[in-house]
C-alpha atoms as a PDB file:
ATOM      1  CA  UNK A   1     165.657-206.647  82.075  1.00  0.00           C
ATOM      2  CA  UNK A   2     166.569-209.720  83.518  1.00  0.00           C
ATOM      3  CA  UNK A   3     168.721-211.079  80.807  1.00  0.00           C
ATOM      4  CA  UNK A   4     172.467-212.119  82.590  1.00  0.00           C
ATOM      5  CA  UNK A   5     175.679-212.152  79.490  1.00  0.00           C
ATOM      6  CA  UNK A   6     177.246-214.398  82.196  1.00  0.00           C
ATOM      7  CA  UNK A   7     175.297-217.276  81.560  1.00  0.00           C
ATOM      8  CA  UNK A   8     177.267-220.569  82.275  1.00  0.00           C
ATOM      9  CA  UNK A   9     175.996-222.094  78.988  1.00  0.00           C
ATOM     10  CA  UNK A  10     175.599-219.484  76.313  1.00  0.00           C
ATOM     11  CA  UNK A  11     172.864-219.084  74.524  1.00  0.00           C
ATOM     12  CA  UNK A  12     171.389-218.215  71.105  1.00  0.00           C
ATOM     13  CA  UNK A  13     170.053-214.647  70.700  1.00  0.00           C
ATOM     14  CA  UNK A  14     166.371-216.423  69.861  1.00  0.00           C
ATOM     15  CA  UNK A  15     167.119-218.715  72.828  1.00  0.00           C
ATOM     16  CA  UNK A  16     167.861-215.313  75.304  1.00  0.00           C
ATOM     17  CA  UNK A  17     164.877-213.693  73.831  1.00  0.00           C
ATOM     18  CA  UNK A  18     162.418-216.564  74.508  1.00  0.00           C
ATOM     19  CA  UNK A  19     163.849-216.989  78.070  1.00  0.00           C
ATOM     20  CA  UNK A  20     163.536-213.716  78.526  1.00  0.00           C
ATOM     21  CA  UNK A  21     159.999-213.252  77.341  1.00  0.00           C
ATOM     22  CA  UNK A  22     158.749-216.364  79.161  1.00  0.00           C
ATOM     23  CA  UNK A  23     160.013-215.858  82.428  1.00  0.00           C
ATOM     24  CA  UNK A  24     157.720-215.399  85.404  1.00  0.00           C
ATOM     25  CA  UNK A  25     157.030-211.319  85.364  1.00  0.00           C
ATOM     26  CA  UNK A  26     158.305-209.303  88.303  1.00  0.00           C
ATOM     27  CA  UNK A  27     156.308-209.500  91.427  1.00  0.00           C
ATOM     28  CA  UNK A  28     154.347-206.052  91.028  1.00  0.00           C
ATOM     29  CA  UNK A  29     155.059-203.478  93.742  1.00  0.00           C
ATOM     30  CA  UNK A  30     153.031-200.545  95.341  1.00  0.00           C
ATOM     31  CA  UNK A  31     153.920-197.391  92.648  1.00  0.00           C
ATOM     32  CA  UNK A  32     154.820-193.983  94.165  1.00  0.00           C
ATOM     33  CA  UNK A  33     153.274-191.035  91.959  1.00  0.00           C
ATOM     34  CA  UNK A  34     155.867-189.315  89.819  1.00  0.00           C
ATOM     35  CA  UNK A  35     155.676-185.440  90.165  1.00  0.00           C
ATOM     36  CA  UNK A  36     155.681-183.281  87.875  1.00  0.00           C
ATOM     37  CA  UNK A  37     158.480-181.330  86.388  1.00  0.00           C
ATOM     38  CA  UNK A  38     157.992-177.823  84.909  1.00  0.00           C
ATOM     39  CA  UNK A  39     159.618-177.656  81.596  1.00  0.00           C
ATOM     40  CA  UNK A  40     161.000-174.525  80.346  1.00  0.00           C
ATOM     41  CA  UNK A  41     159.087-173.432  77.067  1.00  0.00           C
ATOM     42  CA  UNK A  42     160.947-170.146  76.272  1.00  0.00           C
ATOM     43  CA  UNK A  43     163.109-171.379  73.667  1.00  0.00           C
ATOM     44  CA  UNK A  44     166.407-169.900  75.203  1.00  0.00           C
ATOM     45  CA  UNK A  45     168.781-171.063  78.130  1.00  0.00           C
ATOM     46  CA  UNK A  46     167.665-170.200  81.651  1.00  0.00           C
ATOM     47  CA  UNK A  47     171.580-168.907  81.965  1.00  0.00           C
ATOM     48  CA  UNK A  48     173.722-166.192  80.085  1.00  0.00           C
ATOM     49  CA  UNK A  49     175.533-168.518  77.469  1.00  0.00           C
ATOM     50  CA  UNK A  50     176.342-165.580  75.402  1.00  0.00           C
ATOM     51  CA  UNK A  51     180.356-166.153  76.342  1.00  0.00           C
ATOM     52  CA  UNK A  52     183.116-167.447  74.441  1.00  0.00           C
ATOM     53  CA  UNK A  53     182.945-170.316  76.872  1.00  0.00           C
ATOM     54  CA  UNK A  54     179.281-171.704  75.507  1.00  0.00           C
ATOM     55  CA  UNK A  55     180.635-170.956  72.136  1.00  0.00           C
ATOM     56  CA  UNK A  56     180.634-174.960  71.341  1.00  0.00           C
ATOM     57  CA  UNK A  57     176.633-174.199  71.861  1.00  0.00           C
ATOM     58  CA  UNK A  58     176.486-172.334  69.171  1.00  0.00           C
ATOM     59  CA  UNK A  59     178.980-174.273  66.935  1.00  0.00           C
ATOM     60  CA  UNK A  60     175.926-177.068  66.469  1.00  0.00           C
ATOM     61  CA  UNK A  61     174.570-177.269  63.446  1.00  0.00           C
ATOM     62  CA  UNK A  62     171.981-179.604  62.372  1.00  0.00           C
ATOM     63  CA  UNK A  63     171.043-180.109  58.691  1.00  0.00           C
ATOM     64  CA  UNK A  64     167.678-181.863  57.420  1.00  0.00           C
ATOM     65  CA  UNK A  65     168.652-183.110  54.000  1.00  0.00           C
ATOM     66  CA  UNK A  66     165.745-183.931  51.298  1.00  0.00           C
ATOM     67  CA  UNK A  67     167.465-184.334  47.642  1.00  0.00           C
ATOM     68  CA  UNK A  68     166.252-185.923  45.042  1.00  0.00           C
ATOM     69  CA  UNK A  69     167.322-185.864  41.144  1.00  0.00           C
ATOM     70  CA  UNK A  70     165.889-187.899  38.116  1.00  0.00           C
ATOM     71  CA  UNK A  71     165.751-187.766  34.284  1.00  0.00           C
ATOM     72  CA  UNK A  72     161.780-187.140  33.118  1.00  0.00           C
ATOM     73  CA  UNK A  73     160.833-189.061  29.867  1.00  0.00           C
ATOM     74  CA  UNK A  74     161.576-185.499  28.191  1.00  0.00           C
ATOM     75  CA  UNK A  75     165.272-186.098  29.122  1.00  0.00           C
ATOM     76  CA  UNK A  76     164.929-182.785  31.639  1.00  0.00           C
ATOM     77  CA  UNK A  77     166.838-183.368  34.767  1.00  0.00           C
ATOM     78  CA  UNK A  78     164.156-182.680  37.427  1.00  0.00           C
ATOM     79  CA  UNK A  79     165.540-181.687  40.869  1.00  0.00           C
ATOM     80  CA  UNK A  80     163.993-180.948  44.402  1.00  0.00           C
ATOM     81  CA  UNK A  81     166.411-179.887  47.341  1.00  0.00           C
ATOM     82  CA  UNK A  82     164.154-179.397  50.393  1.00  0.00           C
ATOM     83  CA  UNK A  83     167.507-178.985  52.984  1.00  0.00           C
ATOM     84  CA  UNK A  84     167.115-176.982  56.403  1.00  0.00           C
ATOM     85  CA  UNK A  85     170.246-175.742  58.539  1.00  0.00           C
ATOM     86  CA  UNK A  86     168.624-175.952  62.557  1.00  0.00           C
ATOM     87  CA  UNK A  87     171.157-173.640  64.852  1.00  0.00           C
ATOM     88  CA  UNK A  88     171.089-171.995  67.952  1.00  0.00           C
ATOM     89  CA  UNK A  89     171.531-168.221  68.772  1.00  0.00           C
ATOM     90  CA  UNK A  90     173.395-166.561  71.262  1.00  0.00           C
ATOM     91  CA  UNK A  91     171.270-167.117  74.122  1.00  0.00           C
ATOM     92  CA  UNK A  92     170.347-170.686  72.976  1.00  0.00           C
ATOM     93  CA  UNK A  93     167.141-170.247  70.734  1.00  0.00           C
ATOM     94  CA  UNK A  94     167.083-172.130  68.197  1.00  0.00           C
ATOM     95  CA  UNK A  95     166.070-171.739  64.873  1.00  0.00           C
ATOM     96  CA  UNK A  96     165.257-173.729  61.183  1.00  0.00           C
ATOM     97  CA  UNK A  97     166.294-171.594  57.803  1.00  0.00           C
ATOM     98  CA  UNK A  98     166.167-172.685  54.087  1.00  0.00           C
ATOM     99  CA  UNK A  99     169.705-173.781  53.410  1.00  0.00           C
ATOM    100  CA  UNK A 100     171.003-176.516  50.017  1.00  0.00           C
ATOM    101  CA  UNK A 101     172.972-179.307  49.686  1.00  0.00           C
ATOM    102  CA  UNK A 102     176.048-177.071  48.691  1.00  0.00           C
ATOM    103  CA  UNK A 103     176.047-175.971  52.699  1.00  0.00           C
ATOM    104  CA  UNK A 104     175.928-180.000  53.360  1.00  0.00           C
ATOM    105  CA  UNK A 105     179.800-180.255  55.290  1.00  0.00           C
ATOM    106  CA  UNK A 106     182.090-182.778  53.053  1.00  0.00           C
ATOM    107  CA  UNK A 107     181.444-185.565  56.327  1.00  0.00           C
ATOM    108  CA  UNK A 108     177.974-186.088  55.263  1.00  0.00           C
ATOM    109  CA  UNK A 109     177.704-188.959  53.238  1.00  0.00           C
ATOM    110  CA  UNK A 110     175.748-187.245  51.095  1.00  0.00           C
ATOM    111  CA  UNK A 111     177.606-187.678  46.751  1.00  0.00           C
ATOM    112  CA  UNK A 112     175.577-186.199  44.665  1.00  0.00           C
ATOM    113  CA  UNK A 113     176.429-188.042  41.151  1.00  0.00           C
ATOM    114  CA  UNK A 114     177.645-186.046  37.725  1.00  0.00           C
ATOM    115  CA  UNK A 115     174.898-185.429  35.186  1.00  0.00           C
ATOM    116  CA  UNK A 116     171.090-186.226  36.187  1.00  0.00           C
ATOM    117  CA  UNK A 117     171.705-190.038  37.514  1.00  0.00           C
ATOM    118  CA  UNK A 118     168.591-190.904  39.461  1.00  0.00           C
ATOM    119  CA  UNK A 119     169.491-189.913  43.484  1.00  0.00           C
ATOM    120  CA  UNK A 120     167.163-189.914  46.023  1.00  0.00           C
ATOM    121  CA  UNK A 121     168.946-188.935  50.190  1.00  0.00           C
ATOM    122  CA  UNK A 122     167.313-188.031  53.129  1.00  0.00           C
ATOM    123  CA  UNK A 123     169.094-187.536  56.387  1.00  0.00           C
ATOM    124  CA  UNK A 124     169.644-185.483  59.322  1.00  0.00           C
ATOM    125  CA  UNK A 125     173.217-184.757  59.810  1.00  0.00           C
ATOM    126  CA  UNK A 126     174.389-182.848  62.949  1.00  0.00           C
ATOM    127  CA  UNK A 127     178.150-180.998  63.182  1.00  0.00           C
ATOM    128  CA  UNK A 128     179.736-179.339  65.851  1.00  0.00           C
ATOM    129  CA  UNK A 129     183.096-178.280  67.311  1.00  0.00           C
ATOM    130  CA  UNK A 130     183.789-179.086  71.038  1.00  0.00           C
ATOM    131  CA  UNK A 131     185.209-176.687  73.487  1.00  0.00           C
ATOM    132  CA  UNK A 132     188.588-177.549  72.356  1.00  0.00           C
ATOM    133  CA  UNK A 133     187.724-176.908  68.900  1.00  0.00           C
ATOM    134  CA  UNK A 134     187.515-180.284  67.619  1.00  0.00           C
ATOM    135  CA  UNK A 135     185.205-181.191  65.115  1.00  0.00           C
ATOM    136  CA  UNK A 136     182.641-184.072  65.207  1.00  0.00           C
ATOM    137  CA  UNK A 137     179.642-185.322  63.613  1.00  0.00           C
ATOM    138  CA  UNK A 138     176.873-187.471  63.440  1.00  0.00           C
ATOM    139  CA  UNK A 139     174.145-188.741  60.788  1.00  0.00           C
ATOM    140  CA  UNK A 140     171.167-190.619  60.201  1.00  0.00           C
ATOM    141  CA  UNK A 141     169.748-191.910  56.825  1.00  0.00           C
ATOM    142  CA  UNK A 142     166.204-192.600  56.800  1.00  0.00           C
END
């Protein structure tokens, strides 16, 4: 992008931004047409992964968290858990089905407080186990 970290004088982020914006543009050259690539739409591998060695496949699980709690002016505790568990079958399809924040793994950051505290999370967290069998994970709040 045209931006060098070995700069002999070092610059402020703002600085590297406005050099880099500001800079004469690349000379354009002649563009070659990009073919097309098929892309599979079958929802399953184009291989047998149903053996023990793909097993790390099937091990992903991804989790779409929606909670929310509040109090109403009644003093009812009003809840709405909207989770989804995403995982993939033995051949690779995969797959969305109703799941709750009780099926959430303890690495989520997801602490839902005692009582009817006002709590609002939204995430997508994603677990797995590698072909050694070592757990991992990843999440996003948003």
């Amino acid at each position: 992008m045209g931006v060098s970290f070995n700069d002999p004088s070092p610059m402020s982020p703002m600085e590297r931004l406005n050099d880099t914006t500001f800079r004469d543009p690349p000379e354009p050259q002649e563009s070659t047409p990009i073919p097309l690539v098929h892309v599979q739409a079958d929802e399953q591998a184009d291989i047998d992964i149903s053996g023990d060695a793909f097993d790390f496949v099937r091990s992903i699980r991804v989790y779409h968290i929606q909670y929310r709690q509040h109090e109403n002016r009644d003093g009812d505790c009003n809840r709405s858990d909207s989770t989804r568990l995403g995982s993939y079958g033995v051949q690779g399809g995969y797959r969305w089905t109703r799941s709750n924040v009780g099926q959430v793994p303890a690495a989520s950051g997801l602490r839902i407080p005692n009582g009817c505290g006002s709590y609002f999370y939204r995430s997508v967290f994603v677990d797995w186990r590698d072909h050694a069998g070592n757990y991992g994970s990843e999440e996003v709040r948003y």
